[in-house]
N, C-alpha and C. Protein backbone atom coordinates (compact mmCIF):
# COMPACT_ATOMS: atom_id res chain seq x y z
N UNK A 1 -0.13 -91.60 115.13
CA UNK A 1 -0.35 -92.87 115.78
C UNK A 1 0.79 -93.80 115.44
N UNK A 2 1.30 -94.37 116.09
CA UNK A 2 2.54 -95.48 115.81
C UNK A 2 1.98 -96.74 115.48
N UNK A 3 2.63 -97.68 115.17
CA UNK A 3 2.18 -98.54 114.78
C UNK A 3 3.46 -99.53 114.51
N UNK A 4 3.47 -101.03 114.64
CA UNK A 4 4.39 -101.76 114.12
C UNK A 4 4.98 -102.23 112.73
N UNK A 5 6.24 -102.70 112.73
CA UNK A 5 6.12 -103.41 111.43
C UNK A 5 5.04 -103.90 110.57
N UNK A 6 4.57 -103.87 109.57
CA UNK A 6 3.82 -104.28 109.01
C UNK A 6 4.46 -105.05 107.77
N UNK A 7 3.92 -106.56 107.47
CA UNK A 7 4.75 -107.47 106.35
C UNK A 7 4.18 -106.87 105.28
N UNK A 8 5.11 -107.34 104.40
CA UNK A 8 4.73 -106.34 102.61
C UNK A 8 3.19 -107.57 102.73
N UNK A 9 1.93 -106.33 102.40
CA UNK A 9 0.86 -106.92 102.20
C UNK A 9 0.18 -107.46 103.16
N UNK A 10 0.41 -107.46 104.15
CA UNK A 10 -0.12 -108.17 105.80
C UNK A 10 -0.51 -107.41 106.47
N UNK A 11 -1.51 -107.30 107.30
CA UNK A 11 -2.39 -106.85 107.70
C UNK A 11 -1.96 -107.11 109.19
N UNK A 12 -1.00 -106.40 110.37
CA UNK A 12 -0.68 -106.10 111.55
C UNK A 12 -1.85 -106.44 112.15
N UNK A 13 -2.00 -107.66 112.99
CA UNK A 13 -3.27 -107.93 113.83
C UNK A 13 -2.57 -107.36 115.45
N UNK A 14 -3.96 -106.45 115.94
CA UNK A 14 -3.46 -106.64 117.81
C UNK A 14 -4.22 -107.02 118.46
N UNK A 15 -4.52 -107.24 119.68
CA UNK A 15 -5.34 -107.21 120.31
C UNK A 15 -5.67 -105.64 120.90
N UNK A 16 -6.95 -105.82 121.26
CA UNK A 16 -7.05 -104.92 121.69
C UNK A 16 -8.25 -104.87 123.29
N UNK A 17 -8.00 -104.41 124.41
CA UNK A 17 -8.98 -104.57 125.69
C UNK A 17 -10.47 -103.71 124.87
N UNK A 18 -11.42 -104.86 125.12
CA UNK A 18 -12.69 -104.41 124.50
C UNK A 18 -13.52 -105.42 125.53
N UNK A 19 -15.02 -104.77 125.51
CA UNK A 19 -16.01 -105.87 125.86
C UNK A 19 -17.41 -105.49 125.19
N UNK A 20 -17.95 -106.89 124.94
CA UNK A 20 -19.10 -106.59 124.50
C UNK A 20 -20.31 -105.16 125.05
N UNK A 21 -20.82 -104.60 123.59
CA UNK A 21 -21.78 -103.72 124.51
C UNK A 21 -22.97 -104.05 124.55
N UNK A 22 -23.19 -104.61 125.55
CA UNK A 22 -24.69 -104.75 126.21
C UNK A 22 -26.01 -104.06 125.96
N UNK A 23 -26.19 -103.03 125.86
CA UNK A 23 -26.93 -101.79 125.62
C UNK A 23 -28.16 -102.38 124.58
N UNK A 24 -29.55 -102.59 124.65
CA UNK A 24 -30.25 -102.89 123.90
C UNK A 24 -29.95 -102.18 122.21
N UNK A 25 -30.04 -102.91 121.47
CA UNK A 25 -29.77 -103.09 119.31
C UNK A 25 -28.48 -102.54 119.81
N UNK A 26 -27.45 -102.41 120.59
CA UNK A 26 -26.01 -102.66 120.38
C UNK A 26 -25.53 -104.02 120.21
N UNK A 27 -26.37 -104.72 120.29
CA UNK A 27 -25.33 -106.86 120.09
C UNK A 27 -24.55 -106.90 119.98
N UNK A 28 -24.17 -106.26 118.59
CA UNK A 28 -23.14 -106.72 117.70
C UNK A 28 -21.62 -105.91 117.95
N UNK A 29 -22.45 -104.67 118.79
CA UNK A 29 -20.98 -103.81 119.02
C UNK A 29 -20.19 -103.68 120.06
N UNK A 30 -18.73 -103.49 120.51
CA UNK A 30 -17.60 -103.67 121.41
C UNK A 30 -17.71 -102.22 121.70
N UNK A 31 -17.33 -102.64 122.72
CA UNK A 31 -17.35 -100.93 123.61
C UNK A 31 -15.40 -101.18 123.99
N UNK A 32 -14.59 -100.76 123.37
CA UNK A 32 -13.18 -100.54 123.54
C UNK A 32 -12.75 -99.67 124.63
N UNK A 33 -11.64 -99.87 125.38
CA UNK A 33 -11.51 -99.42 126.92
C UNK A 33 -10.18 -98.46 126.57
N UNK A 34 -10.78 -97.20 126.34
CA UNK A 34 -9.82 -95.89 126.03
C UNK A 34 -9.34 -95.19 127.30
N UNK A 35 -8.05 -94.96 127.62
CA UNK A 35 -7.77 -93.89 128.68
C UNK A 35 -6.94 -93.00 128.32
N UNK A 36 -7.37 -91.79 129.32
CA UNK A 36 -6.62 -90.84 129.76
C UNK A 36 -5.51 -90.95 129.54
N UNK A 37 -4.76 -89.58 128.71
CA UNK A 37 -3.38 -90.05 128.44
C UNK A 37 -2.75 -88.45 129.56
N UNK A 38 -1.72 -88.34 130.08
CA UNK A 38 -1.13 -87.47 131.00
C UNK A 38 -1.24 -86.21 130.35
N UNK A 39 -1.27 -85.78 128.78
CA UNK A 39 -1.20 -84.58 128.56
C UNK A 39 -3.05 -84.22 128.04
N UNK A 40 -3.97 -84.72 128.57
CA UNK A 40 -4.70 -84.89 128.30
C UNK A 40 -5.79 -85.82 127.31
N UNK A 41 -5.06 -86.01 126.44
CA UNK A 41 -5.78 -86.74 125.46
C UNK A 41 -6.40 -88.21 125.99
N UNK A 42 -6.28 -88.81 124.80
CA UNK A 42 -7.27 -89.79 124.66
C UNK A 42 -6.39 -91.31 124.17
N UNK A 43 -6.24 -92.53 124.14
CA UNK A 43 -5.20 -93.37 124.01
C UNK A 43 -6.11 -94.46 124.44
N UNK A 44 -5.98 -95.57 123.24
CA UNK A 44 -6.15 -97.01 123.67
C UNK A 44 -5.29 -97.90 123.21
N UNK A 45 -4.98 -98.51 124.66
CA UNK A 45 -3.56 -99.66 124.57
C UNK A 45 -4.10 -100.74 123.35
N UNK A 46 -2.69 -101.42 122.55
CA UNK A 46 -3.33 -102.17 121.52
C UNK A 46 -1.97 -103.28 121.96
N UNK A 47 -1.88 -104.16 121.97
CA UNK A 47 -0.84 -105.26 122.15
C UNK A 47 -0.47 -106.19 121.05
N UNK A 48 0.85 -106.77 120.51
CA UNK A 48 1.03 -106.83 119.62
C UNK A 48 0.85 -109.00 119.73
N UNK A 49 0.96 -109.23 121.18
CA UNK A 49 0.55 -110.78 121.44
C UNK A 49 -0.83 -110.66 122.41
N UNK A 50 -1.19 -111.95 122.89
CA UNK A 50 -2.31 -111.85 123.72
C UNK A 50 -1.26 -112.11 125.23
N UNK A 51 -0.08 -112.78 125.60
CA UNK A 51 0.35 -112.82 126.14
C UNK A 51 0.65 -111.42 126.86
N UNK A 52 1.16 -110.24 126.24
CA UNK A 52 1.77 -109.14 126.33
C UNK A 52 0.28 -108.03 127.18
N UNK A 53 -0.99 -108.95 126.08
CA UNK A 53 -1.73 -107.89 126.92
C UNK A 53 -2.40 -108.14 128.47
N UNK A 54 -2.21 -109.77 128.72
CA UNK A 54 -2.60 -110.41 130.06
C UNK A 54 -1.22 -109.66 130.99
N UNK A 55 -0.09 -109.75 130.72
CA UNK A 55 0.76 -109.30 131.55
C UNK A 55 0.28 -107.81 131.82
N UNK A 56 -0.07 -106.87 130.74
CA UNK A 56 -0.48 -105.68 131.45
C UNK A 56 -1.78 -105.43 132.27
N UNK A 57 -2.79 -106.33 131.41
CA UNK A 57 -3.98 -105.83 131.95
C UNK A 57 -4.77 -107.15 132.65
N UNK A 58 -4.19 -107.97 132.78
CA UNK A 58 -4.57 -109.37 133.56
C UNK A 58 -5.27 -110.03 133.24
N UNK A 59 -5.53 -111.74 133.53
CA UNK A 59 -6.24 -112.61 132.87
C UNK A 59 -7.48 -112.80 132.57
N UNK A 60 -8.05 -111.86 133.36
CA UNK A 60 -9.86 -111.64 133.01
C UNK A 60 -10.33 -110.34 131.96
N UNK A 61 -9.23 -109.72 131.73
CA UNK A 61 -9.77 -108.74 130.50
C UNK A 61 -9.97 -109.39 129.17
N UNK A 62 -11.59 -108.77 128.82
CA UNK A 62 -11.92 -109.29 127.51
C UNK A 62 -10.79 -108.15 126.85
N UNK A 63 -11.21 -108.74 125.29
CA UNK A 63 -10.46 -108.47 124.16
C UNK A 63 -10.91 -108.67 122.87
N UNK A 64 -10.32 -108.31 122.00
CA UNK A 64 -10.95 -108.20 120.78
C UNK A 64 -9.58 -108.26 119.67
N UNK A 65 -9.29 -109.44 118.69
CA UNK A 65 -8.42 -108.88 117.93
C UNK A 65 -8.63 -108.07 116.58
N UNK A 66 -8.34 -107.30 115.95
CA UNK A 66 -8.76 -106.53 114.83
C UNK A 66 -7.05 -106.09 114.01
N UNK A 67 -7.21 -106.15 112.81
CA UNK A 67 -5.91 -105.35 111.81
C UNK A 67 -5.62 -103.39 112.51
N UNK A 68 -4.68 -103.58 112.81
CA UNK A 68 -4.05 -102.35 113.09
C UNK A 68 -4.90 -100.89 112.34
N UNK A 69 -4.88 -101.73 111.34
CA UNK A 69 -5.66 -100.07 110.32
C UNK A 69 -7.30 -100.11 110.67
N UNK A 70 -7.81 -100.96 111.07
CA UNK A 70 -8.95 -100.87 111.49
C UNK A 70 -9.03 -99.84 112.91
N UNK A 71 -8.52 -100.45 113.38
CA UNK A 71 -8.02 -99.46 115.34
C UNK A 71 -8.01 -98.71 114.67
N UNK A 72 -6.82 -98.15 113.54
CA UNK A 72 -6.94 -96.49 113.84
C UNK A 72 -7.81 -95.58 113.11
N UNK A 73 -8.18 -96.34 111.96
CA UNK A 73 -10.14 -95.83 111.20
C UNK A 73 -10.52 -95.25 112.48
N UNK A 74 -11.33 -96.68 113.19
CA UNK A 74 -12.14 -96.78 114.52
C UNK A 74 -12.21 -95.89 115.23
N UNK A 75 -10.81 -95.50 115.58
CA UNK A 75 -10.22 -94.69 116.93
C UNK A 75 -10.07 -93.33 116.54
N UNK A 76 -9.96 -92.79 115.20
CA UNK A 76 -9.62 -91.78 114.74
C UNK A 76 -11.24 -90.97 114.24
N UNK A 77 -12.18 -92.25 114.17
CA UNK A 77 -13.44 -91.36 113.63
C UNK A 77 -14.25 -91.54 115.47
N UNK A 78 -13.67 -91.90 116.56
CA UNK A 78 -14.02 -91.46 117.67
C UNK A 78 -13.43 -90.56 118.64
N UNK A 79 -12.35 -89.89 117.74
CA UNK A 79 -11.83 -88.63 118.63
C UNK A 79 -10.89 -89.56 119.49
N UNK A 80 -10.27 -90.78 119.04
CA UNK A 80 -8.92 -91.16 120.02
C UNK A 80 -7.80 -90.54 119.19
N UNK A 81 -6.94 -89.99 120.04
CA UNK A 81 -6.07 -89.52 119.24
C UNK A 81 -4.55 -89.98 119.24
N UNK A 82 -4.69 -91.34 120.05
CA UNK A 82 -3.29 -91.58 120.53
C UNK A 82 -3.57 -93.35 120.46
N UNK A 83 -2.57 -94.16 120.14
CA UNK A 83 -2.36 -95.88 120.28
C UNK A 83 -1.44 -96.48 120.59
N UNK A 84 -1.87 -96.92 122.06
CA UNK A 84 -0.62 -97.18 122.88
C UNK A 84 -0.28 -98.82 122.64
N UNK A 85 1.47 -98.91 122.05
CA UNK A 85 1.59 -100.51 121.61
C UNK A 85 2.23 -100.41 122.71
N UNK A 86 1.79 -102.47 122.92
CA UNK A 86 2.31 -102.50 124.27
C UNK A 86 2.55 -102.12 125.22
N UNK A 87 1.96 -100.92 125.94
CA UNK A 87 2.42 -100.41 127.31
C UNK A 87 1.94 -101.58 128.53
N UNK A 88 3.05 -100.71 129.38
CA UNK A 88 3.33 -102.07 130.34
C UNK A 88 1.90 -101.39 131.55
N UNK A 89 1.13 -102.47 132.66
CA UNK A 89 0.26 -102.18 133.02
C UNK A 89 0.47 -100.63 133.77
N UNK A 90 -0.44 -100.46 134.44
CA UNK A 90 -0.72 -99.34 135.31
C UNK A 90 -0.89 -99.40 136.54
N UNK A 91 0.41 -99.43 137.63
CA UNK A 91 -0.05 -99.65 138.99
C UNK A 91 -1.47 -98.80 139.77
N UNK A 92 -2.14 -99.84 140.44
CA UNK A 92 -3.47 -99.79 140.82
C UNK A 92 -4.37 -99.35 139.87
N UNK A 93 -4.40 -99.34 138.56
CA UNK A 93 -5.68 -99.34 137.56
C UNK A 93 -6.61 -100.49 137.62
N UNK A 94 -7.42 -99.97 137.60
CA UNK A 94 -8.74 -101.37 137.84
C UNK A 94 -8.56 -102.40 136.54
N UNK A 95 -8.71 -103.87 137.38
CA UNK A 95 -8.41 -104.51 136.43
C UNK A 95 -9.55 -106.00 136.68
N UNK A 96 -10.12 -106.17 135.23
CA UNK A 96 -11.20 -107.34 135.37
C UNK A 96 -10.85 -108.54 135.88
N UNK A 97 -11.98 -108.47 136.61
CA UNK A 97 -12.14 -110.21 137.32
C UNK A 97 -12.66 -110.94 136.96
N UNK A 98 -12.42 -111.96 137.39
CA UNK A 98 -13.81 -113.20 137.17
C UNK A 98 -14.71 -112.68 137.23
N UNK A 99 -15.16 -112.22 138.50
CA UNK A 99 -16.45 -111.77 138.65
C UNK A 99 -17.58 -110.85 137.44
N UNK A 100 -16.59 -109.68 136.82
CA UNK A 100 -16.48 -109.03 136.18
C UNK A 100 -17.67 -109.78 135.07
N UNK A 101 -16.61 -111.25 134.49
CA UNK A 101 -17.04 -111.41 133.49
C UNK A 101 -18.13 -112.02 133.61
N UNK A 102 -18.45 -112.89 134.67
CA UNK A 102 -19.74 -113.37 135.22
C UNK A 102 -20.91 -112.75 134.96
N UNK A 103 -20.62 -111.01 135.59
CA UNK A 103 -21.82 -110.24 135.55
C UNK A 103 -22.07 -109.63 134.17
N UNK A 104 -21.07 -109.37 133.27
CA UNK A 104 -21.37 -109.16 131.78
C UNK A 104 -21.78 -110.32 130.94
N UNK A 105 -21.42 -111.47 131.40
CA UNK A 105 -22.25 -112.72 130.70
C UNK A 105 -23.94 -113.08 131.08
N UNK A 106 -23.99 -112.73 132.15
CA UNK A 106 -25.34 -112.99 132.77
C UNK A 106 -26.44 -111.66 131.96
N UNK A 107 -25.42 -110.39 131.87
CA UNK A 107 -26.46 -108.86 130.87
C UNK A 107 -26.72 -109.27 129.74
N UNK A 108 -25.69 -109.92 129.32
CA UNK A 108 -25.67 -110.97 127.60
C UNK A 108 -26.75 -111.71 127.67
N UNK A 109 -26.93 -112.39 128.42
CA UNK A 109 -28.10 -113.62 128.46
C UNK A 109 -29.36 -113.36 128.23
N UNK A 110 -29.52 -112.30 129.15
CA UNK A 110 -31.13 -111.57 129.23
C UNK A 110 -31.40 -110.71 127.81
N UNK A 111 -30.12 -110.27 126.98
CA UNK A 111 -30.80 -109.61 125.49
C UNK A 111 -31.85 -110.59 125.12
């Protein structure tokens, strides 16, 4: 897994595309948005600004920031096997809307 500079003793924060999971006694937990990587595997984009990750994945994707070593605990005890910094978006990959977040705030409400 790659990963950035890290300062002596500092803890590499990214963002990362996540959204709340809805799912009844999930509350508290993020459902993280993993894709398909070309040789098969498994890969979730992590961005090193919040700026960097609106340019790829646009202004309505939730997010989540977390320390780098957390992602790859996380990602590594769920069978991701790959962490993509900064990649640039994905022409025509679905990408959240307003709307989007409307209808995941309104599933929130009713827990």
């Amino acid at each position: 897994m790659g990963s950035p500079d890290v300062g002596a003793g500092f803890a590499a924060i990214v963002f990362a595309p996540a959204r709340p999971d809805i799912r009844p006694g999930h509350e508290t937990d993020v459902i993280f948005e993993v894709h398909e990587t070309g040789d098969g595997g498994r890969a979730l984009p992590v961005f090193t600004t919040i700026e960097r990750l609106v340019a790829a994945l646009g202004p309505d994707q939730p997010w989540v920031a977390l320390p780098l070593a957390n992602v790859q605990r996380i990602m590594g005890g769920a069978g991701v096997d790959k962490i993509a910094l900064d990649p640039a978006g994905q022409p025509g990959a679905r990408r959240w809307q307003e709307s989007d977040l409307e209808t995941l705030e309104a599933a929130e409400r009713r827990l």
